[in-house]
C-alpha atoms as a PDB file:
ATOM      1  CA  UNK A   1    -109.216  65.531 157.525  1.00  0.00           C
ATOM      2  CA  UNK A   2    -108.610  62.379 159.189  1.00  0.00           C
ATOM      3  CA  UNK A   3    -105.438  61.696 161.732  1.00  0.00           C
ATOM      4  CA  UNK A   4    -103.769  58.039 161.819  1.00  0.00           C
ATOM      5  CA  UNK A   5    -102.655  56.279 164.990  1.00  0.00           C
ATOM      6  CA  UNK A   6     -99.736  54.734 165.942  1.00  0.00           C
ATOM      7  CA  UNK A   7    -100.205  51.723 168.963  1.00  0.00           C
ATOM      8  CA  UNK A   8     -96.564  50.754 169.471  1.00  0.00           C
ATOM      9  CA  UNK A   9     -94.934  48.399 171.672  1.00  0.00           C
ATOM     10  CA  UNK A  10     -92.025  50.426 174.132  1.00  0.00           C
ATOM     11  CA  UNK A  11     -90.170  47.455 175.367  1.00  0.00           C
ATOM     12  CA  UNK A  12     -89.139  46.330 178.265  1.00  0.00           C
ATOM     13  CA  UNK A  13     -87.890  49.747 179.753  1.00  0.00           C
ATOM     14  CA  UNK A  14     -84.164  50.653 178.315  1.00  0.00           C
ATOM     15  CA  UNK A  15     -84.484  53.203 175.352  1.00  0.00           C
ATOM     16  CA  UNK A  16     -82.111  51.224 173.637  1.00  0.00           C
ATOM     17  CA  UNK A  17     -84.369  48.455 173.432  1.00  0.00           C
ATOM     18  CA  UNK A  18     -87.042  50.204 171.526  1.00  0.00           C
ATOM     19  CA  UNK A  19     -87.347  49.767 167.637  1.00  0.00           C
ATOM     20  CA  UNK A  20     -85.841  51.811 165.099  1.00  0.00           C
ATOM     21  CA  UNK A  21     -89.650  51.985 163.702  1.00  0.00           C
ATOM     22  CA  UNK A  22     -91.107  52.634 167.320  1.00  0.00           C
ATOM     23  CA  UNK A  23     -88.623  55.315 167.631  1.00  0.00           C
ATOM     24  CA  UNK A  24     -89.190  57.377 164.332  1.00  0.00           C
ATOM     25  CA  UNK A  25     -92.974  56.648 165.230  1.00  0.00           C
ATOM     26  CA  UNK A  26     -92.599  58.284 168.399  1.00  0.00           C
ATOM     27  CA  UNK A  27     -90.212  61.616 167.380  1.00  0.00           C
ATOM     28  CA  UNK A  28     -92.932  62.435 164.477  1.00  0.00           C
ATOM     29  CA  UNK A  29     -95.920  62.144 167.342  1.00  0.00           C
ATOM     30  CA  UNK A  30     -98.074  65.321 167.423  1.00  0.00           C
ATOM     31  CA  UNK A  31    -100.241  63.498 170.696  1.00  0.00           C
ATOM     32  CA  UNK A  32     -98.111  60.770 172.880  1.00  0.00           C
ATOM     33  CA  UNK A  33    -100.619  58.643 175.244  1.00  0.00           C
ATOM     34  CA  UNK A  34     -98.478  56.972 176.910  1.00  0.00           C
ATOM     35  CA  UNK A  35     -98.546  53.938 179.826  1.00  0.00           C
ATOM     36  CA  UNK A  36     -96.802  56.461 182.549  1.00  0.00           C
ATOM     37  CA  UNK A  37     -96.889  53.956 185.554  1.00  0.00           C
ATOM     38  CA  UNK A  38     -94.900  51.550 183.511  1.00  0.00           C
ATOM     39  CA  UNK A  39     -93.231  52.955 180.269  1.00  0.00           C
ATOM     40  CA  UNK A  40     -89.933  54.824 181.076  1.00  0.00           C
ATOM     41  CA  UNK A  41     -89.888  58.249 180.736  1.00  0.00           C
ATOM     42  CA  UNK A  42     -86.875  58.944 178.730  1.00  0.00           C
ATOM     43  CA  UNK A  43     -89.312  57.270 176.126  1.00  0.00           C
ATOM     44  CA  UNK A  44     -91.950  59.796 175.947  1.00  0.00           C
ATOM     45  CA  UNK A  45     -89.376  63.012 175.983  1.00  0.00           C
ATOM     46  CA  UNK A  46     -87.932  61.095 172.929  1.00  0.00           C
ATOM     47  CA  UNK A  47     -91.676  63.042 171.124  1.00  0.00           C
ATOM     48  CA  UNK A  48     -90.870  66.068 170.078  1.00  0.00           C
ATOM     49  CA  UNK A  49     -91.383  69.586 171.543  1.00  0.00           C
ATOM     50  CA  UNK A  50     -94.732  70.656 170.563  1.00  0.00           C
ATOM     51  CA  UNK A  51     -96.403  67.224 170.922  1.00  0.00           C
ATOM     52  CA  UNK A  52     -98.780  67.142 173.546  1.00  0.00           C
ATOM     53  CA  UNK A  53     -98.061  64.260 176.293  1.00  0.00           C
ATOM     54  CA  UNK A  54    -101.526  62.512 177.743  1.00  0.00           C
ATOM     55  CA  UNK A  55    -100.324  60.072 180.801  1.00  0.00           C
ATOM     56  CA  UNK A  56    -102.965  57.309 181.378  1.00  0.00           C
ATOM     57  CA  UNK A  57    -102.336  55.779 184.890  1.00  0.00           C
ATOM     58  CA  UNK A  58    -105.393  57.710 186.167  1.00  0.00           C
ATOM     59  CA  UNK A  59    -107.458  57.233 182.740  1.00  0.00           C
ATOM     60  CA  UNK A  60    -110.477  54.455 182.372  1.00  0.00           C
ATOM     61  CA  UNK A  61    -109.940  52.827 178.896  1.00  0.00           C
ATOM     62  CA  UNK A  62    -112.857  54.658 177.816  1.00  0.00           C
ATOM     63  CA  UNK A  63    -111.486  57.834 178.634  1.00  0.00           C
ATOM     64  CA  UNK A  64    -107.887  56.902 176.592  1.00  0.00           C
ATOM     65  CA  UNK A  65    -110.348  56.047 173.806  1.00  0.00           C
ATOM     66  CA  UNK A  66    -112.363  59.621 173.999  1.00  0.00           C
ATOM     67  CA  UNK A  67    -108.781  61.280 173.651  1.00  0.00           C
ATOM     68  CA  UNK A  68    -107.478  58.819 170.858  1.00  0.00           C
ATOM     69  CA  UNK A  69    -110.223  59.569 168.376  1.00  0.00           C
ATOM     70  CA  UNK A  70    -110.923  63.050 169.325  1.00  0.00           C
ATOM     71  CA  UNK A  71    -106.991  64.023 168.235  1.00  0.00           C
ATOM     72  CA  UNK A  72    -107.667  61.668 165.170  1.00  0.00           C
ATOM     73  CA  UNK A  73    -110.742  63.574 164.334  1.00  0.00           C
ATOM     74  CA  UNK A  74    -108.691  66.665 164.078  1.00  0.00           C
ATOM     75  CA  UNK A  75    -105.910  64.984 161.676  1.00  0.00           C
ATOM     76  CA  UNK A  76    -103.451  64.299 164.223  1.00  0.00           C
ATOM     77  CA  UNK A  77    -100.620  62.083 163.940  1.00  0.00           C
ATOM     78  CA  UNK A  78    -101.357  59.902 167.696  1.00  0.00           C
ATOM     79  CA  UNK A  79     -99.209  57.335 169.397  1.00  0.00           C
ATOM     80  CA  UNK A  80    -100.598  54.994 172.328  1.00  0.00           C
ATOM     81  CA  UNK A  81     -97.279  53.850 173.497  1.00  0.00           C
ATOM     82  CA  UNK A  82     -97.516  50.910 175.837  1.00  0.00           C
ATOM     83  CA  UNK A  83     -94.960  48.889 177.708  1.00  0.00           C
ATOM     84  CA  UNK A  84     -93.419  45.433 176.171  1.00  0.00           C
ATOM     85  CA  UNK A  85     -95.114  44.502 173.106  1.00  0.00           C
ATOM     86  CA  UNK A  86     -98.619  45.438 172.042  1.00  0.00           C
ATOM     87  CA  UNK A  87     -99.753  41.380 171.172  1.00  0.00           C
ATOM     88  CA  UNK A  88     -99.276  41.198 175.142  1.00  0.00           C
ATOM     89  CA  UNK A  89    -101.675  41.960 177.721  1.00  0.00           C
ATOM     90  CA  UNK A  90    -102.211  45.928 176.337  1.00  0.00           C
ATOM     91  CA  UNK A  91    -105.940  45.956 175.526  1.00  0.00           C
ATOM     92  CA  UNK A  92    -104.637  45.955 172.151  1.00  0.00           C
ATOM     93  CA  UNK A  93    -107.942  44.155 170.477  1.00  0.00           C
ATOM     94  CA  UNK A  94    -110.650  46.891 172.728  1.00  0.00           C
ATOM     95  CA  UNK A  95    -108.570  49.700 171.086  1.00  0.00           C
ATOM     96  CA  UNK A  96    -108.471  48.481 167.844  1.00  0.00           C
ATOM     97  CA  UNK A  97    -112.511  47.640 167.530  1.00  0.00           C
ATOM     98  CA  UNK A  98    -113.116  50.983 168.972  1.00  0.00           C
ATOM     99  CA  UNK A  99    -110.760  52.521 166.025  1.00  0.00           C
ATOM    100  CA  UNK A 100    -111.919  50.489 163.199  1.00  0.00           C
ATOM    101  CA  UNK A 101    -115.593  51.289 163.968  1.00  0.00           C
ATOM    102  CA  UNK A 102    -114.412  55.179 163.870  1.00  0.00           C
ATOM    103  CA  UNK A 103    -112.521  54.055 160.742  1.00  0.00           C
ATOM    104  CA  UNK A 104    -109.827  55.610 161.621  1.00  0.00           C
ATOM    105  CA  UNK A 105    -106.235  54.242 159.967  1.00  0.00           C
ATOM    106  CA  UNK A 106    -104.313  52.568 162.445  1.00  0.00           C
ATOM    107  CA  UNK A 107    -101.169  50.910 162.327  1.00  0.00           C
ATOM    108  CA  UNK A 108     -99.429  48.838 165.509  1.00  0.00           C
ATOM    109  CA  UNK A 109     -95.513  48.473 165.753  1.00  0.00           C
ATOM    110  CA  UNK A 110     -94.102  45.464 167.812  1.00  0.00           C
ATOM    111  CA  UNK A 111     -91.890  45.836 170.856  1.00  0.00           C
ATOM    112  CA  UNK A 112     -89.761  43.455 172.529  1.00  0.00           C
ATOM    113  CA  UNK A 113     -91.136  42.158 175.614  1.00  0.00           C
ATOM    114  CA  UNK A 114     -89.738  41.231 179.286  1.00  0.00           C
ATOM    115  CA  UNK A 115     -89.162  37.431 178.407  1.00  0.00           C
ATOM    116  CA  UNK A 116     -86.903  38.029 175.813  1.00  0.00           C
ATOM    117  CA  UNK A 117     -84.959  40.699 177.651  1.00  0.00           C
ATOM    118  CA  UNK A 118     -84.574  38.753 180.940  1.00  0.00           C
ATOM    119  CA  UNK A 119     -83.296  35.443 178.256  1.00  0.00           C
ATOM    120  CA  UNK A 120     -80.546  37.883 177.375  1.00  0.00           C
ATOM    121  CA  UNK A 121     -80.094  39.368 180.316  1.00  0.00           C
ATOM    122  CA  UNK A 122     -79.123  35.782 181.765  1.00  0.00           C
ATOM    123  CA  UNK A 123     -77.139  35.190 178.461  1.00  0.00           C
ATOM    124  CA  UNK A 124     -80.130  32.262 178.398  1.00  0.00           C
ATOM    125  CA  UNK A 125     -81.391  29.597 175.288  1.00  0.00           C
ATOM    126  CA  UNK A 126     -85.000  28.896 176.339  1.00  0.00           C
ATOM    127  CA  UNK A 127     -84.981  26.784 173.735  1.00  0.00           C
ATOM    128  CA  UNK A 128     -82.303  23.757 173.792  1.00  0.00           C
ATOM    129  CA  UNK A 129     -82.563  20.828 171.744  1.00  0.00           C
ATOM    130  CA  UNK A 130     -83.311  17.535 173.345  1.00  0.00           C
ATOM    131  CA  UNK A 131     -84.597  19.097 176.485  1.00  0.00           C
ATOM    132  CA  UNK A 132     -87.223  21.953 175.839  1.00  0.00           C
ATOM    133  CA  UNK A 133     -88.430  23.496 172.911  1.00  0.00           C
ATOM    134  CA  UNK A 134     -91.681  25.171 173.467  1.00  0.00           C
ATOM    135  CA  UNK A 135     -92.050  28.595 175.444  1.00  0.00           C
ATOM    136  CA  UNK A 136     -95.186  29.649 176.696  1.00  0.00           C
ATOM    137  CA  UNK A 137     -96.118  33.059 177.845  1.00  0.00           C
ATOM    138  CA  UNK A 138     -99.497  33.457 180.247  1.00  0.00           C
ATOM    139  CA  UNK A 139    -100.414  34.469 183.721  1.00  0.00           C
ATOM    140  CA  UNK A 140    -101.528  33.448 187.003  1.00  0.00           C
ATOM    141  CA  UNK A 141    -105.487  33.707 186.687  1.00  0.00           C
ATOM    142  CA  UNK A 142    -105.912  36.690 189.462  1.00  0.00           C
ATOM    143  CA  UNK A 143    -108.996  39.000 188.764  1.00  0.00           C
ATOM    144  CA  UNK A 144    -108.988  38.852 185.026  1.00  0.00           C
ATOM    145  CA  UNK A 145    -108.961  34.667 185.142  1.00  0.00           C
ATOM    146  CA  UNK A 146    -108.110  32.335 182.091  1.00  0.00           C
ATOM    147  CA  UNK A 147    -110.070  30.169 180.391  1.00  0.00           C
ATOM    148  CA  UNK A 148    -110.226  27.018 182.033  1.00  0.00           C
ATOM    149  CA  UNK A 149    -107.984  25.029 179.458  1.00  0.00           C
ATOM    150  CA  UNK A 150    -104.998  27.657 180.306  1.00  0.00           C
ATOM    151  CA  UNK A 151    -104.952  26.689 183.737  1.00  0.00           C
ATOM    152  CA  UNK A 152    -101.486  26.883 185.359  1.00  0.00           C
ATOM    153  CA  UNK A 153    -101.789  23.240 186.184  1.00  0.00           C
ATOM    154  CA  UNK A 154    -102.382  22.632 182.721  1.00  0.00           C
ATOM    155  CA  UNK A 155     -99.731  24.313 181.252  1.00  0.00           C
ATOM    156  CA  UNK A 156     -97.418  23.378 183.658  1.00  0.00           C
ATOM    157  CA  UNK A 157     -98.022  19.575 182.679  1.00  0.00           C
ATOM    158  CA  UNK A 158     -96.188  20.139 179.304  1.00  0.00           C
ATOM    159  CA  UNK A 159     -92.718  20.972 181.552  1.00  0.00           C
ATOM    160  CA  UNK A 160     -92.204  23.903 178.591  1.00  0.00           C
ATOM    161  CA  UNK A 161     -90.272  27.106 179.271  1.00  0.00           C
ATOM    162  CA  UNK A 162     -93.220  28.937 181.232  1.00  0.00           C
ATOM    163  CA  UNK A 163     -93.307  32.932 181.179  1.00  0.00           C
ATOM    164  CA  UNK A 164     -95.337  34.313 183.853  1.00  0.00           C
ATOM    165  CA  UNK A 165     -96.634  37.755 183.813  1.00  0.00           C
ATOM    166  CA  UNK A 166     -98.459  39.231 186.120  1.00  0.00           C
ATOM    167  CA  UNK A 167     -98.591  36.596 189.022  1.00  0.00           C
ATOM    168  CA  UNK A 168     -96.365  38.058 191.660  1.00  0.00           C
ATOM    169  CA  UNK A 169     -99.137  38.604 193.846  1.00  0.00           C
ATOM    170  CA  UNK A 170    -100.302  35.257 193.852  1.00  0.00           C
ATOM    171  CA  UNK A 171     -96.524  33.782 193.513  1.00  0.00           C
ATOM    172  CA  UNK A 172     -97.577  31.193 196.468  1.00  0.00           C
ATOM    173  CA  UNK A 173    -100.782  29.602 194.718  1.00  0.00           C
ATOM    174  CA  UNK A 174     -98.702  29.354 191.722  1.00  0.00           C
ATOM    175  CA  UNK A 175     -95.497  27.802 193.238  1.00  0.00           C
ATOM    176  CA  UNK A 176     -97.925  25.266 194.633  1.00  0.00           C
ATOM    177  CA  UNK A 177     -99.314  24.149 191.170  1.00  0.00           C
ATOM    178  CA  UNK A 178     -95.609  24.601 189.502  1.00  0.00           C
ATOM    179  CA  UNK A 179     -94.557  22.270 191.887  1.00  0.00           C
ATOM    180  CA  UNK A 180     -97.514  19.199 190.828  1.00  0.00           C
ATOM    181  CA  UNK A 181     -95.405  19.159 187.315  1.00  0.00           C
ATOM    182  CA  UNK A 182     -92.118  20.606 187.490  1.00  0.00           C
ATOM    183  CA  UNK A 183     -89.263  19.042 189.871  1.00  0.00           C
ATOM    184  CA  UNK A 184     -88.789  21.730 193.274  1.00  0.00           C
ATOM    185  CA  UNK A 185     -85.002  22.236 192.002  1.00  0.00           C
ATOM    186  CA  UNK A 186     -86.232  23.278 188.230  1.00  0.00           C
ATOM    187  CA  UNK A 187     -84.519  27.168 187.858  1.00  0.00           C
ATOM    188  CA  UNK A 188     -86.689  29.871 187.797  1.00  0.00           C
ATOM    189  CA  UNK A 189     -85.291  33.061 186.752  1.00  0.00           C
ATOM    190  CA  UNK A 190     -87.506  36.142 188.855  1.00  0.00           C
ATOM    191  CA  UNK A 191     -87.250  39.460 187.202  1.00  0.00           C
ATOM    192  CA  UNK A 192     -88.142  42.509 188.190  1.00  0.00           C
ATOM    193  CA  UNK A 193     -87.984  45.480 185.912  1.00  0.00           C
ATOM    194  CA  UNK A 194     -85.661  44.152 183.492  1.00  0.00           C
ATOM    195  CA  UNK A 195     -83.631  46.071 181.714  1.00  0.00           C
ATOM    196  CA  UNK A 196     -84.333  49.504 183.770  1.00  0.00           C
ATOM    197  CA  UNK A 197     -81.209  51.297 185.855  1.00  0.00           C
ATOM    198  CA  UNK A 198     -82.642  49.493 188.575  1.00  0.00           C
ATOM    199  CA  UNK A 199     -82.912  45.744 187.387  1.00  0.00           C
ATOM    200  CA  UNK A 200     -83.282  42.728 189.800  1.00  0.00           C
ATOM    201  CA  UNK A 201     -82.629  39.219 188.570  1.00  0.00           C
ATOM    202  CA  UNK A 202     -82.361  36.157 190.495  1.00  0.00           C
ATOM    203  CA  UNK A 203     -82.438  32.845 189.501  1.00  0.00           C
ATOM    204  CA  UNK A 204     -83.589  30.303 192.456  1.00  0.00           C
ATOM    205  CA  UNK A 205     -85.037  26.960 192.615  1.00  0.00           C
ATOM    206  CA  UNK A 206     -88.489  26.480 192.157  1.00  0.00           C
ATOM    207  CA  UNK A 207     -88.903  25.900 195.563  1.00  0.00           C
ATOM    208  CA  UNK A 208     -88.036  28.628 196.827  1.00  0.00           C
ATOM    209  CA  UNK A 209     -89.746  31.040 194.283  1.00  0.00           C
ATOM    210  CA  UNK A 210     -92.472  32.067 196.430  1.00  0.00           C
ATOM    211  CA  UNK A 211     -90.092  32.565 199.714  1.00  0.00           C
ATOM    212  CA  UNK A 212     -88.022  34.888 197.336  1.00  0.00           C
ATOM    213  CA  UNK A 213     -90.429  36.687 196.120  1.00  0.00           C
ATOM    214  CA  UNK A 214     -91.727  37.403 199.145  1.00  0.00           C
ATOM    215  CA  UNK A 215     -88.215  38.786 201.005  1.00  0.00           C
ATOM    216  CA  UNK A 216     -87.840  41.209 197.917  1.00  0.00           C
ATOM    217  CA  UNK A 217     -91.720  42.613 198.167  1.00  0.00           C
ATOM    218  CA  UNK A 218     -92.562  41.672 194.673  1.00  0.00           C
ATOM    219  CA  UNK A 219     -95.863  42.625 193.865  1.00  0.00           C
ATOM    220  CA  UNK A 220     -95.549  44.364 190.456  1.00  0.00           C
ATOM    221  CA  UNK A 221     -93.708  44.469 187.095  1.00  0.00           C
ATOM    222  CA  UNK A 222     -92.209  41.020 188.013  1.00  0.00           C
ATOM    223  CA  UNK A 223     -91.296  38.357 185.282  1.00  0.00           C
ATOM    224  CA  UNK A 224     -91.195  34.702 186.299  1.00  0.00           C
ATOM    225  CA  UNK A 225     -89.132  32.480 183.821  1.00  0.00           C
ATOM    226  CA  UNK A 226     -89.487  28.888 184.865  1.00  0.00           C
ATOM    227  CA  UNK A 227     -87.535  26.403 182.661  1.00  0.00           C
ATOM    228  CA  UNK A 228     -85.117  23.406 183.033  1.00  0.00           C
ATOM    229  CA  UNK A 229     -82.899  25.282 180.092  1.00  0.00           C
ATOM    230  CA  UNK A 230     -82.176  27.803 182.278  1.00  0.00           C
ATOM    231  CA  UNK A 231     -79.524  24.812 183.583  1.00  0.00           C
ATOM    232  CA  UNK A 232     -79.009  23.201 180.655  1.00  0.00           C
ATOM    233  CA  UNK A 233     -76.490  20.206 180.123  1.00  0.00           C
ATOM    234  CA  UNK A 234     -73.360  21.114 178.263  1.00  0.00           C
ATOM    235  CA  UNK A 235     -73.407  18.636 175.646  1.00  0.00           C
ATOM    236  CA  UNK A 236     -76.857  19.968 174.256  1.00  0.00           C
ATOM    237  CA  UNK A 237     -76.530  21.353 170.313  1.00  0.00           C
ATOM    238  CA  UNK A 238     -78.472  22.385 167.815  1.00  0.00           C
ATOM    239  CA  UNK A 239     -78.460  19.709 164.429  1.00  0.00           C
ATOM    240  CA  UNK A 240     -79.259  22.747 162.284  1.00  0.00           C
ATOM    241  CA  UNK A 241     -75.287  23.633 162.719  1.00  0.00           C
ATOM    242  CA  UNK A 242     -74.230  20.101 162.719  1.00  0.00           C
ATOM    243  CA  UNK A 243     -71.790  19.382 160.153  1.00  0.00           C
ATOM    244  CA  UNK A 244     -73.487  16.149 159.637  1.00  0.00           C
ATOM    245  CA  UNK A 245     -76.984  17.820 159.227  1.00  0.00           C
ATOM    246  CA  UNK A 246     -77.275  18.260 155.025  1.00  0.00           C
ATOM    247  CA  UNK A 247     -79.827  21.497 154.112  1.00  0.00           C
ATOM    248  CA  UNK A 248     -80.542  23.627 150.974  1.00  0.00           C
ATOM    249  CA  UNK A 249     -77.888  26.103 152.152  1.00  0.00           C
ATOM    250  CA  UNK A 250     -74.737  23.826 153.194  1.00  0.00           C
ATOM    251  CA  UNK A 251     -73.962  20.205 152.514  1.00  0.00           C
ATOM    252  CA  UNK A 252     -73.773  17.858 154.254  1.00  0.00           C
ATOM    253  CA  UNK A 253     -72.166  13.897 155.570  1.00  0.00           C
END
């Protein structure tokens, strides 16, 4: 008999932010490996009773993996719940090669990640017509790196909305190349754990996002949103709701 797994995306932190499908995923779990050091807990008690709970902030990959398809071996219904969304920096693709190669049935549920809840959280477009409409979502290079065409200073040259993950540790280096492309008084919005009980979101000139950073102790779980729509001019609109813009669903002038 053969168990399936469940990889599933928890969100940003708030329970209410998690799927309806994460959330029936999680209360049928019989084995919940879960991200402890950064999902909330109110998550994991959402499994039910019985289920057994494996935390793996002290776990190599390798040992996550030896768990995942031992409890699939056995027929066990197995969710690796991580934090944000699983298409984001969550060793999605490792686990999945190791899993396919067991051919075990797997099947991975989205979450909603931290960019999207600190947008709302700031009742923010990053989008707005006529001034920026491309979002991009990386990461200062740090230990892992990034391929040298996803350099910071290349990215930065396109004056997009820019996500960063992971960079509050080196939130100095990357103010310095922010600052070759973007002007020193473009917003940046610095989050840290959005949308937990104890959410901290400030939104400061780039100029001073290092200096912030750095009074607040930010060295983890921080979000840095850097985008000119983030002050956008009040006259911007969207011609999809223009009464003069003529598509298949409304006419139009």
């Amino acid at each position: 008999m053969s168990g399936k797994v469940w990889i599933v995306g928890a969100g940003p932190g708030a329970p209410d932010l998690l799927t309806l499908r994460a959330a029936r995923v999680i209360e049928q779990a019989e084995v919940l490996i879960w991200t402890d050091s950064l999902v909330n807990p109110q998550l994991a008690a959402m499994a039910p009773e019985h289920c057994e709970r494996v935390r793996t902030s002290t776990l190599t990959l390798e040992e996550v993996m030896d768990v995942m398809l031992d409890r699939a071996a056995r027929g066990q219904r197995v969710v690796r719940l991580h934090d944000g969304d699983t298409c984001l920096y969550s060793a999605l693709h490792e686990q999945l090669c190791r899993l396919q190669d067991a051919e075990v049935d797997v099947e991975v549920v989205p979450g909603l990640s931290a960019y999207q809840a600190t947008a709302a959280a700031l009742q923010a477009e990053l989008t707005i017509p006529g001034l920026v409409q491309t979002i991009l979502l990386s990461r200062a290079g740090g230990r892992t790196g990034v391929p040298e065409r996803e350099r910071l200073e290349q990215l930065a040259s396109l004056q997009a909305s820019l996500c960063l993950y992971l960079s509050a540790r080196h939130v100095e280096e990357v103010q310095a190349e922010l600052l070759q492309h973007y002007p020193a008084d473009t917003p940046v919005a610095i989050a840290y754990r959005v949308s937990w009980p104890d959410q901290w979101i400030q939104v400061v000139p780039l100029a001073e996002m290092a200096q912030v950073s750095q009074q607040r102790e930010l060295i983890r779980t921080t979000l840095y949103v850097v985008s000119p729509a983030l002050a956008p001019p009040g006259q911007a609109r969207s011609r999809l709701y223009s009464a003069s813009h003529h598509h298949l669903f409304r006419g139009g002038a």
